[in-house]
PDB file of N, CA and C in Angstrom:
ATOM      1  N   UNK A   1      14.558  -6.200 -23.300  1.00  0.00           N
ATOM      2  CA  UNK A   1      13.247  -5.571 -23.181  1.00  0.00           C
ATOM      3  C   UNK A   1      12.481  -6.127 -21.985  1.00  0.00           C
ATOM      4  N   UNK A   2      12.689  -7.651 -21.499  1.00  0.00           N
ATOM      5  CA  UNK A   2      11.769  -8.122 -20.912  1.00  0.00           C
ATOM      6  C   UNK A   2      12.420  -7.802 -19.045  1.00  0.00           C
ATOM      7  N   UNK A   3      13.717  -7.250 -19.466  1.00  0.00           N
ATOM      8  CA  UNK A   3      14.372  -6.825 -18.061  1.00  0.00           C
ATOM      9  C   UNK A   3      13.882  -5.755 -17.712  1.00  0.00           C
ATOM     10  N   UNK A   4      13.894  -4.763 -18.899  1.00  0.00           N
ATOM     11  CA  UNK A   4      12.942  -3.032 -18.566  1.00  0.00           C
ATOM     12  C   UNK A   4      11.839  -3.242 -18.169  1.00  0.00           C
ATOM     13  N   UNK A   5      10.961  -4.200 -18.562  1.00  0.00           N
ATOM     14  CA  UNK A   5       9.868  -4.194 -17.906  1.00  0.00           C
ATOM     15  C   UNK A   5       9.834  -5.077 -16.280  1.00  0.00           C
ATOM     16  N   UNK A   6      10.343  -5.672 -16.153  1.00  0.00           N
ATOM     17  CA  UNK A   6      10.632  -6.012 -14.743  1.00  0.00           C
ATOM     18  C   UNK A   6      11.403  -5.188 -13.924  1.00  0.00           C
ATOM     19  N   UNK A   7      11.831  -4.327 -14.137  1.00  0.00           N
ATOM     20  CA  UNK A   7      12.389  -3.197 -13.132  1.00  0.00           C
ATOM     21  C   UNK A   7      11.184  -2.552 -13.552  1.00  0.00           C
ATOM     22  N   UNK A   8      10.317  -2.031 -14.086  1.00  0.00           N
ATOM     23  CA  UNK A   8       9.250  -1.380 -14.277  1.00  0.00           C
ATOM     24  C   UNK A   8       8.221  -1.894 -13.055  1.00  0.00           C
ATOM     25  N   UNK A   9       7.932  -3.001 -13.305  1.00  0.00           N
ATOM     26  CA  UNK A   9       7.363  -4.151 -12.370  1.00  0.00           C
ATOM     27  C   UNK A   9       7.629  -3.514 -10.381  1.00  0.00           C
ATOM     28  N   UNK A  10       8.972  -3.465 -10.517  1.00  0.00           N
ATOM     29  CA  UNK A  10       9.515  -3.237  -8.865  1.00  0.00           C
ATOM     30  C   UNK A  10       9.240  -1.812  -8.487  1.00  0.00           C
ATOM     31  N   UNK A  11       9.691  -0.962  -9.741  1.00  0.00           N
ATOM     32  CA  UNK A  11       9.192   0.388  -9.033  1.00  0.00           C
ATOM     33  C   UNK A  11       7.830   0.194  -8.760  1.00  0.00           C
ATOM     34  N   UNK A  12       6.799  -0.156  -9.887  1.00  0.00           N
ATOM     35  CA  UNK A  12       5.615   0.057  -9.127  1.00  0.00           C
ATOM     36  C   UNK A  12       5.095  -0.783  -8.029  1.00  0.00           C
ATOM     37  N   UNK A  13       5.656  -2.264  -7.630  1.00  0.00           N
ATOM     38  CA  UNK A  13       5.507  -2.729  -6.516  1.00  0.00           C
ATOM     39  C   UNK A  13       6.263  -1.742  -5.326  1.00  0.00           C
ATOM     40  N   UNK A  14       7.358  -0.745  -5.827  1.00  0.00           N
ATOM     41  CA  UNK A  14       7.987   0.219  -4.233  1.00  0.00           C
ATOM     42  C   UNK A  14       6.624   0.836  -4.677  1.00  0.00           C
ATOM     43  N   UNK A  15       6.384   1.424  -5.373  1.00  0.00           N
ATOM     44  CA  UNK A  15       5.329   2.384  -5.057  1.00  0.00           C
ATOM     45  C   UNK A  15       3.683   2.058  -4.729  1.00  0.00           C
ATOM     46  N   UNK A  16       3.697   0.990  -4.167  1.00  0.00           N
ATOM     47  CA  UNK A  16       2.585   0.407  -3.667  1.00  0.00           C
ATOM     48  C   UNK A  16       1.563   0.217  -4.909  1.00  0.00           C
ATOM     49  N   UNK A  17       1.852   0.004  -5.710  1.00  0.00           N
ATOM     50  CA  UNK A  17       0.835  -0.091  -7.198  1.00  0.00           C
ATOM     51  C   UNK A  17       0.886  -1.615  -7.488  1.00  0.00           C
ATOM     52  N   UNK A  18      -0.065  -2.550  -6.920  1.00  0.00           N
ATOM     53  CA  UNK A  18       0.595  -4.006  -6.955  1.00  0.00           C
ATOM     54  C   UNK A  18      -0.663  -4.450  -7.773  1.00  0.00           C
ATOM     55  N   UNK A  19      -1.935  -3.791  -8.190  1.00  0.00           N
ATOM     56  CA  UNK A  19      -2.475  -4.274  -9.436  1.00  0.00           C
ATOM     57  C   UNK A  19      -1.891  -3.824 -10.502  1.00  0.00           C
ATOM     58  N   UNK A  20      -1.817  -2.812 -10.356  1.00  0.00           N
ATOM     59  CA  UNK A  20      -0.638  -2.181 -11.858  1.00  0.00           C
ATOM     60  C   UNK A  20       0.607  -3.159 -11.799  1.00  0.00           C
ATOM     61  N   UNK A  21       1.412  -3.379 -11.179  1.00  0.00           N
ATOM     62  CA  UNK A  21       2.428  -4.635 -11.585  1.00  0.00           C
ATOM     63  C   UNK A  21       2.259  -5.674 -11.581  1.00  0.00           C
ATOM     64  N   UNK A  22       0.793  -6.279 -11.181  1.00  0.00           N
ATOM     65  CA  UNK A  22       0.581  -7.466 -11.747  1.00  0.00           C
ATOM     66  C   UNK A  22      -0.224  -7.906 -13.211  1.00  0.00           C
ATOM     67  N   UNK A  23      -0.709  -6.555 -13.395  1.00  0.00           N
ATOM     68  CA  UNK A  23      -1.180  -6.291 -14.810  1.00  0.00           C
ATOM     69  C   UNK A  23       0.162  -6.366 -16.121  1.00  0.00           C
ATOM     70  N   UNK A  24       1.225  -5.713 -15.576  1.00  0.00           N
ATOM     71  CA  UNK A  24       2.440  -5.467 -15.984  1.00  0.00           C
ATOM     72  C   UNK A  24       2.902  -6.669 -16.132  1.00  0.00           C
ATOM     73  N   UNK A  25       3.229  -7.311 -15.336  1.00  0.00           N
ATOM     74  CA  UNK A  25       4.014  -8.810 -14.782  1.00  0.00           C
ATOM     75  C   UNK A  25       3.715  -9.829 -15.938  1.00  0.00           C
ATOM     76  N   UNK A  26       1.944 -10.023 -16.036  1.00  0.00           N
ATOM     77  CA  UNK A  26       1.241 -10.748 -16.414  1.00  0.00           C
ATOM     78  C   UNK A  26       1.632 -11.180 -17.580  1.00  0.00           C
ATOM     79  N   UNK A  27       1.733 -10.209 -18.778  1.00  0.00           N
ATOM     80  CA  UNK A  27       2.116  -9.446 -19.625  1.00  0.00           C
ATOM     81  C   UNK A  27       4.036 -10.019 -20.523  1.00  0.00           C
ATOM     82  N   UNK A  28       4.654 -10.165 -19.545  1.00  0.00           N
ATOM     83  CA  UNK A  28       6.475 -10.282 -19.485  1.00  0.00           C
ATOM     84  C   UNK A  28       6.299 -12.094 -19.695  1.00  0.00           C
ATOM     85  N   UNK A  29       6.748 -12.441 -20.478  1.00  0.00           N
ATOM     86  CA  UNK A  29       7.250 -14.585 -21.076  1.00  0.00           C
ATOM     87  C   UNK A  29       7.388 -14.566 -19.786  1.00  0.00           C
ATOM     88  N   UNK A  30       7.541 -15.891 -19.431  1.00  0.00           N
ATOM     89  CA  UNK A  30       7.972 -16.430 -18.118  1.00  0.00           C
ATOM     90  C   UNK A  30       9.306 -16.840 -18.428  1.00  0.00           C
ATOM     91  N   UNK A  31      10.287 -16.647 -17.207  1.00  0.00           N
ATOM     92  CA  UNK A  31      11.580 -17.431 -17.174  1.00  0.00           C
ATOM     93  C   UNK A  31      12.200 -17.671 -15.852  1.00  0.00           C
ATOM     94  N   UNK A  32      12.940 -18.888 -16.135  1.00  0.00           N
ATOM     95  CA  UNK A  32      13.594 -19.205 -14.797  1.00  0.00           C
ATOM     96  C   UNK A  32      15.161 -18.207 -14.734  1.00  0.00           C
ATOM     97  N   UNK A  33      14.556 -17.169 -14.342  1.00  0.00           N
ATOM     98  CA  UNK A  33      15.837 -16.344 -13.720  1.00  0.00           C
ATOM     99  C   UNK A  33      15.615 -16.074 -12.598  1.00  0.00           C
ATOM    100  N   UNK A  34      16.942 -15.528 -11.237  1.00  0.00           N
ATOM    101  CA  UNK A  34      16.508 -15.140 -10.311  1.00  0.00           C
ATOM    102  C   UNK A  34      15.898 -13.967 -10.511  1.00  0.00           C
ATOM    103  N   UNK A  35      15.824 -12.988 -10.975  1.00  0.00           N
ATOM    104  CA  UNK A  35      14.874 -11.539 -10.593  1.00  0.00           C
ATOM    105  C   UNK A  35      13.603 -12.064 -11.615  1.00  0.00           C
ATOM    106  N   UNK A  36      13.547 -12.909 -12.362  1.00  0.00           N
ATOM    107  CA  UNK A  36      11.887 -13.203 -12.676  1.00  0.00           C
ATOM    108  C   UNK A  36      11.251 -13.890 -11.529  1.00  0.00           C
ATOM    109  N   UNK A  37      11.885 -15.067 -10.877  1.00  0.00           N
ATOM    110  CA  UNK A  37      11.240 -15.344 -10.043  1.00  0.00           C
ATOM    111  C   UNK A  37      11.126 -14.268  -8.951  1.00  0.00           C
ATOM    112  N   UNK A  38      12.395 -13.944  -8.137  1.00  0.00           N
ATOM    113  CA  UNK A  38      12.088 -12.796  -6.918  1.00  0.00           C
ATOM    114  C   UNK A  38      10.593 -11.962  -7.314  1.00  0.00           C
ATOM    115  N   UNK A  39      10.740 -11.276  -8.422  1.00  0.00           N
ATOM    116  CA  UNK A  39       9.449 -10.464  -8.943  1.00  0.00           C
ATOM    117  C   UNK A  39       8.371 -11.228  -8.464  1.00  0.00           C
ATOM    118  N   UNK A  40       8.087 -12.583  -9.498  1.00  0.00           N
ATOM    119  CA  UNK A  40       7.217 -13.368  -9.137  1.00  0.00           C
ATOM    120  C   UNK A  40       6.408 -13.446  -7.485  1.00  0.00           C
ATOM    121  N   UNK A  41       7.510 -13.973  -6.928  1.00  0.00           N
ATOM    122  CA  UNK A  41       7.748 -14.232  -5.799  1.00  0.00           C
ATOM    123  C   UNK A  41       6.675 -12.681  -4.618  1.00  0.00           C
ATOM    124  N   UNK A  42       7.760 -11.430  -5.120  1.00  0.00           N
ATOM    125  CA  UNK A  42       7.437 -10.413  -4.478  1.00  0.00           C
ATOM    126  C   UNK A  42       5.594 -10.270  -4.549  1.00  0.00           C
ATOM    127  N   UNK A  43       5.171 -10.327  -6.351  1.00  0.00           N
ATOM    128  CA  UNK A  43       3.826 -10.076  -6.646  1.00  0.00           C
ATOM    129  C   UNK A  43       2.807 -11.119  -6.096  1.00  0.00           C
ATOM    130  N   UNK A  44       3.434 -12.589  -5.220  1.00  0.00           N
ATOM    131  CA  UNK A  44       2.435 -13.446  -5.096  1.00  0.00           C
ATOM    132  C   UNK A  44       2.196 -12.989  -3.457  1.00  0.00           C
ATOM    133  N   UNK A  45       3.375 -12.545  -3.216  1.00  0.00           N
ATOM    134  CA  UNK A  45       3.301 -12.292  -1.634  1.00  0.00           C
ATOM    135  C   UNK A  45       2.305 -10.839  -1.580  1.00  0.00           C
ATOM    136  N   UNK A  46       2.150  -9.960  -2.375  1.00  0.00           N
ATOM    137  CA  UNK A  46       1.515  -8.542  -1.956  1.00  0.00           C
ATOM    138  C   UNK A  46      -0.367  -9.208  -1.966  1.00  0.00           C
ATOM    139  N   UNK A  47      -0.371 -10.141  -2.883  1.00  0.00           N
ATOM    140  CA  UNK A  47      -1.454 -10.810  -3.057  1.00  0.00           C
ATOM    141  C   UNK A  47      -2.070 -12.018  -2.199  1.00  0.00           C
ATOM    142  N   UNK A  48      -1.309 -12.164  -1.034  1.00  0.00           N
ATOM    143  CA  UNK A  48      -1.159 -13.005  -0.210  1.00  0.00           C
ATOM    144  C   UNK A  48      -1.313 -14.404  -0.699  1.00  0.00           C
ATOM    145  N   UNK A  49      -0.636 -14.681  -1.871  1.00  0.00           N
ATOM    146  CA  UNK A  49      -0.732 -15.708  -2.652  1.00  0.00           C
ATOM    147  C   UNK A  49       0.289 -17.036  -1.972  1.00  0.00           C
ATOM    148  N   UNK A  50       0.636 -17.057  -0.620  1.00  0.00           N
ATOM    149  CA  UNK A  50       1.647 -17.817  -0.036  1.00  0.00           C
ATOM    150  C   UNK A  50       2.335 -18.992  -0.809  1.00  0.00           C
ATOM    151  N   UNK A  51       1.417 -19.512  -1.007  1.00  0.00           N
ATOM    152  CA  UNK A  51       2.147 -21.266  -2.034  1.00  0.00           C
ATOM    153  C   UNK A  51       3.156 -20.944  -2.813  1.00  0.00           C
ATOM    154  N   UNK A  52       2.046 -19.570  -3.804  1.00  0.00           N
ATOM    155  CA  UNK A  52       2.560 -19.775  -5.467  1.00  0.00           C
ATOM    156  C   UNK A  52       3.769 -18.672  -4.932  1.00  0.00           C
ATOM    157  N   UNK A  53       3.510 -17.845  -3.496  1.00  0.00           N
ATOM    158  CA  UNK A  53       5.318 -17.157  -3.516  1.00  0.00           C
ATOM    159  C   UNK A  53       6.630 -17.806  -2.793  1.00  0.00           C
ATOM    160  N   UNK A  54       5.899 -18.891  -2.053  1.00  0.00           N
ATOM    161  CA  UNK A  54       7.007 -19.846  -1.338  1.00  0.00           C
ATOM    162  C   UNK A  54       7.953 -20.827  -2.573  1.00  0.00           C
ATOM    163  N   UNK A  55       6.666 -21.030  -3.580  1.00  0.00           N
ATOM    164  CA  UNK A  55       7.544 -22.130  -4.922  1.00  0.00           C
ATOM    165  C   UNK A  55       8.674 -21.238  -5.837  1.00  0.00           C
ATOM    166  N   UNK A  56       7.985 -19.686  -5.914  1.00  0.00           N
ATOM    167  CA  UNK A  56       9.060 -18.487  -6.390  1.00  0.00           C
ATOM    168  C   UNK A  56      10.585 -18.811  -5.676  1.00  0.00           C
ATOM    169  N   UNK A  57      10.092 -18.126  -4.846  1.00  0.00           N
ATOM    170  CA  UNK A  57      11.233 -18.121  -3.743  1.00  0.00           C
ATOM    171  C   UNK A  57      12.059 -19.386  -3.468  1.00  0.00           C
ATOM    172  N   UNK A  58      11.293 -20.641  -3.665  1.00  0.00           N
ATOM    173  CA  UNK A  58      12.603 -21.556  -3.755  1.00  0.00           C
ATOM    174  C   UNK A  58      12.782 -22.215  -5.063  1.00  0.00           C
ATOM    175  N   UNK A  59      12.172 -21.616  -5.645  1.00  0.00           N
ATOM    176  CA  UNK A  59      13.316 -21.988  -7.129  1.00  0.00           C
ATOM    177  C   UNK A  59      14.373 -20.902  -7.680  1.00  0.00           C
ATOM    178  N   UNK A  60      14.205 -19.480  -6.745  1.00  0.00           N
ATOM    179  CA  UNK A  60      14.851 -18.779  -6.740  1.00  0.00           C
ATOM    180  C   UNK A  60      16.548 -19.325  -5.660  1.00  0.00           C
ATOM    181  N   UNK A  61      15.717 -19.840  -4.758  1.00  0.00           N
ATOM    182  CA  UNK A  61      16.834 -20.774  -3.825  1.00  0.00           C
ATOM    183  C   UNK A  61      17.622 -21.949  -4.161  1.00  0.00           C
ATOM    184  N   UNK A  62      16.948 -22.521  -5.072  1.00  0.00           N
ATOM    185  CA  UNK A  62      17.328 -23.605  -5.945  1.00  0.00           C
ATOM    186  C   UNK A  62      18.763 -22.930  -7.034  1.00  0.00           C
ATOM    187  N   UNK A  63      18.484 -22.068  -7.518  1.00  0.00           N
ATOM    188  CA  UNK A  63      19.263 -21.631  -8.281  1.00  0.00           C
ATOM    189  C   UNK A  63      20.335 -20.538  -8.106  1.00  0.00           C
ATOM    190  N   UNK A  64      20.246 -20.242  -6.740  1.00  0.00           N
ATOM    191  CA  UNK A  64      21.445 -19.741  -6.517  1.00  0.00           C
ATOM    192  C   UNK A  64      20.753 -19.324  -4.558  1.00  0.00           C
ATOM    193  N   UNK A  65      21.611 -20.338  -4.315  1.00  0.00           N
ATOM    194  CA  UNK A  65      21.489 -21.432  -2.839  1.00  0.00           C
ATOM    195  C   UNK A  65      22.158 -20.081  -1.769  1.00  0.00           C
ATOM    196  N   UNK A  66      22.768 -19.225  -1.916  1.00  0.00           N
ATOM    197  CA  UNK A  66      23.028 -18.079  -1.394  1.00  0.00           C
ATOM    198  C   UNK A  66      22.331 -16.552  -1.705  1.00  0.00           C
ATOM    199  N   UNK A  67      21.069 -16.582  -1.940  1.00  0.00           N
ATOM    200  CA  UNK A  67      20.149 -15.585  -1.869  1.00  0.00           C
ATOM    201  C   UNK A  67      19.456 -15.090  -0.940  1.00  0.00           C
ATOM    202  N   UNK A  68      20.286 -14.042  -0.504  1.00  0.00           N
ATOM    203  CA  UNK A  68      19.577 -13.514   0.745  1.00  0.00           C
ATOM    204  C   UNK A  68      18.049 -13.102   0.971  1.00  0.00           C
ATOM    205  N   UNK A  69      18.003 -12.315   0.100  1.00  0.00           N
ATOM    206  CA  UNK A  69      16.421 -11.784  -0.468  1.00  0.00           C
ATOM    207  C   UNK A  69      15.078 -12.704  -0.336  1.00  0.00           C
ATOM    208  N   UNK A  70      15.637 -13.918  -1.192  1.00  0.00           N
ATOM    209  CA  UNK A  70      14.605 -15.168  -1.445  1.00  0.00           C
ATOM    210  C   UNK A  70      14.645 -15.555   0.314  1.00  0.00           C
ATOM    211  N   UNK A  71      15.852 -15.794   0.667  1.00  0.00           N
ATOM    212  CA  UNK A  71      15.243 -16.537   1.986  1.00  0.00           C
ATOM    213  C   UNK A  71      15.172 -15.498   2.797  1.00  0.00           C
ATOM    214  N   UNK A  72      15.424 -14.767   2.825  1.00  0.00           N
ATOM    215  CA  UNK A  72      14.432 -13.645   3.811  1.00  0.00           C
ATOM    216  C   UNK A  72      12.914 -13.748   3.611  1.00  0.00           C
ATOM    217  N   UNK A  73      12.262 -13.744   2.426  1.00  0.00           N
ATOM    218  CA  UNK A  73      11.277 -13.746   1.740  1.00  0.00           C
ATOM    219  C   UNK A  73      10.371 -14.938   2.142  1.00  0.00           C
ATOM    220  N   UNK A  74      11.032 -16.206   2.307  1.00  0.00           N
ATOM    221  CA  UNK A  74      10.561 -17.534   2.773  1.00  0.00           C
ATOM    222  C   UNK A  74      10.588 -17.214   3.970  1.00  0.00           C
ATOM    223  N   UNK A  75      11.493 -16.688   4.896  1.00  0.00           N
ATOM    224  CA  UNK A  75      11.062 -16.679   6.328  1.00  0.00           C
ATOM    225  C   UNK A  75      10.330 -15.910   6.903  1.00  0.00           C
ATOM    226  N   UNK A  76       9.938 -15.298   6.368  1.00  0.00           N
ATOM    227  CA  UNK A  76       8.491 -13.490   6.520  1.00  0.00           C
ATOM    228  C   UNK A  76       7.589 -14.599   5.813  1.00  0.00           C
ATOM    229  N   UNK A  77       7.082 -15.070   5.207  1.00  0.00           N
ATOM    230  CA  UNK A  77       6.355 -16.354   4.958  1.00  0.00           C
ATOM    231  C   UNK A  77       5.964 -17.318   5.778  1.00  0.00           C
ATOM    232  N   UNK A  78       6.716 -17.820   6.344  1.00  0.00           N
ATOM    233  CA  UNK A  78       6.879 -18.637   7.117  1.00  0.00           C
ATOM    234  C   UNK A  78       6.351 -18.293   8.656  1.00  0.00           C
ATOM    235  N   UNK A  79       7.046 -17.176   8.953  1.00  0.00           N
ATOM    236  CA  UNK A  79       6.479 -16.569  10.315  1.00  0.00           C
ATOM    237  C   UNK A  79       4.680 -15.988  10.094  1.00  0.00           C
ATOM    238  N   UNK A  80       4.905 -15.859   9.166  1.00  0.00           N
ATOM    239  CA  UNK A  80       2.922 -15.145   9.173  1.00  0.00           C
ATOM    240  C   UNK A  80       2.133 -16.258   8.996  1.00  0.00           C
ATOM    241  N   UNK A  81       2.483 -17.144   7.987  1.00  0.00           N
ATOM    242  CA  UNK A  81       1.709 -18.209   7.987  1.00  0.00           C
ATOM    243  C   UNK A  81       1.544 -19.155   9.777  1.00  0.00           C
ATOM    244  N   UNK A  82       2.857 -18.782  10.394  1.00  0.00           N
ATOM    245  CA  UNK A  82       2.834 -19.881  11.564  1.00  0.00           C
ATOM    246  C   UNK A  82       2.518 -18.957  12.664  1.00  0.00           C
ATOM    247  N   UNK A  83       1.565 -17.726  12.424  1.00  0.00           N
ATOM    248  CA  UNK A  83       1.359 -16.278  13.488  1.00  0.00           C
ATOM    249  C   UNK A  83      -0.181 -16.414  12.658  1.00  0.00           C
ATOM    250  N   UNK A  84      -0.612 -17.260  11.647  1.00  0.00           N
ATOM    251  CA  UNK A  84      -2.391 -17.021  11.504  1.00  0.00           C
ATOM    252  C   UNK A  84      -2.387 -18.328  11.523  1.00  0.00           C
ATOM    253  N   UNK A  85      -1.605 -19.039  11.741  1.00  0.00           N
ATOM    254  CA  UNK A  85      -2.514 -20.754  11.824  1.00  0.00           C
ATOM    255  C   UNK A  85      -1.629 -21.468  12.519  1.00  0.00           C
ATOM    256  N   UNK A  86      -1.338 -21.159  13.679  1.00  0.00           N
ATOM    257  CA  UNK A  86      -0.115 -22.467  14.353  1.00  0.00           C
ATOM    258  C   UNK A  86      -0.638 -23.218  14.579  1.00  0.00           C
ATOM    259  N   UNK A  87      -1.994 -23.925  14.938  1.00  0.00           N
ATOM    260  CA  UNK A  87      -2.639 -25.211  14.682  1.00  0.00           C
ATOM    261  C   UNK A  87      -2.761 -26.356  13.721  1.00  0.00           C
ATOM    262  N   UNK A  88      -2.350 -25.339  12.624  1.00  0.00           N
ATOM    263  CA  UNK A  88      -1.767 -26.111  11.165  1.00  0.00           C
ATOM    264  C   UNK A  88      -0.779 -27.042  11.235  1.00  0.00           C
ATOM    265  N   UNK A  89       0.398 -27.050  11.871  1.00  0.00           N
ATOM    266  CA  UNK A  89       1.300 -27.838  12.025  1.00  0.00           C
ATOM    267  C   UNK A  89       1.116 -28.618  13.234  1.00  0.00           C
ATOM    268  N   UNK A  90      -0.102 -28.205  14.197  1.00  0.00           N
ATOM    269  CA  UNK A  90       0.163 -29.361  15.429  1.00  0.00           C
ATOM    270  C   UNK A  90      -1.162 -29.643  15.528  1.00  0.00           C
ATOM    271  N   UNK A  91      -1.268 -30.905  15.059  1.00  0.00           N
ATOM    272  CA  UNK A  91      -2.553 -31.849  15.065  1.00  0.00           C
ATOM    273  C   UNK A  91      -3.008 -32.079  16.323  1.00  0.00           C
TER     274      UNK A  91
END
């Protein structure tokens, strides 16, 4: 049940509905799987929630160290964060 609703979750994140799937999301137990986190992950990023989707994404990496998705996901992260604040890293 808690998988139907996480593919529920993605269509409406394709369909640009990202308060409706985080209303949805909210809603689903938490678990350490990869597509709970990716989800996770996806809903913190539409929210520009960077931290809480970089920790998704690598515990999604953590748990299966060949995920393309997740580290694609960290590096579109990575580049925006270091394209609105490159002063951040150089003191």
């Amino acid at each position: 049940m808690e998988s139907n609703k996480l593919d529920r979750v993605i269509e409406l994140l394709q369909a640009e509905k990202a308060k409706e799937a985080q209303s949805l999301f909210l809603g689903i137990i938490p678990e350490l799987t990869v597509e709970y986190l990716l989800v996770k992950g996806k809903i913190e990023q539409k929210f520009q929630k960077w931290g809480d989707a970089i920790n998704a994404f690598s515990k999604v990496v953590e748990i299966d160290p060949e995920n393309k998705e997740a580290k694609n996901n960290l590096h579109l992260i990575q580049n925006i964060l270091n394209f609105w604040n490159p002063e951040m890293f150089n003191p």
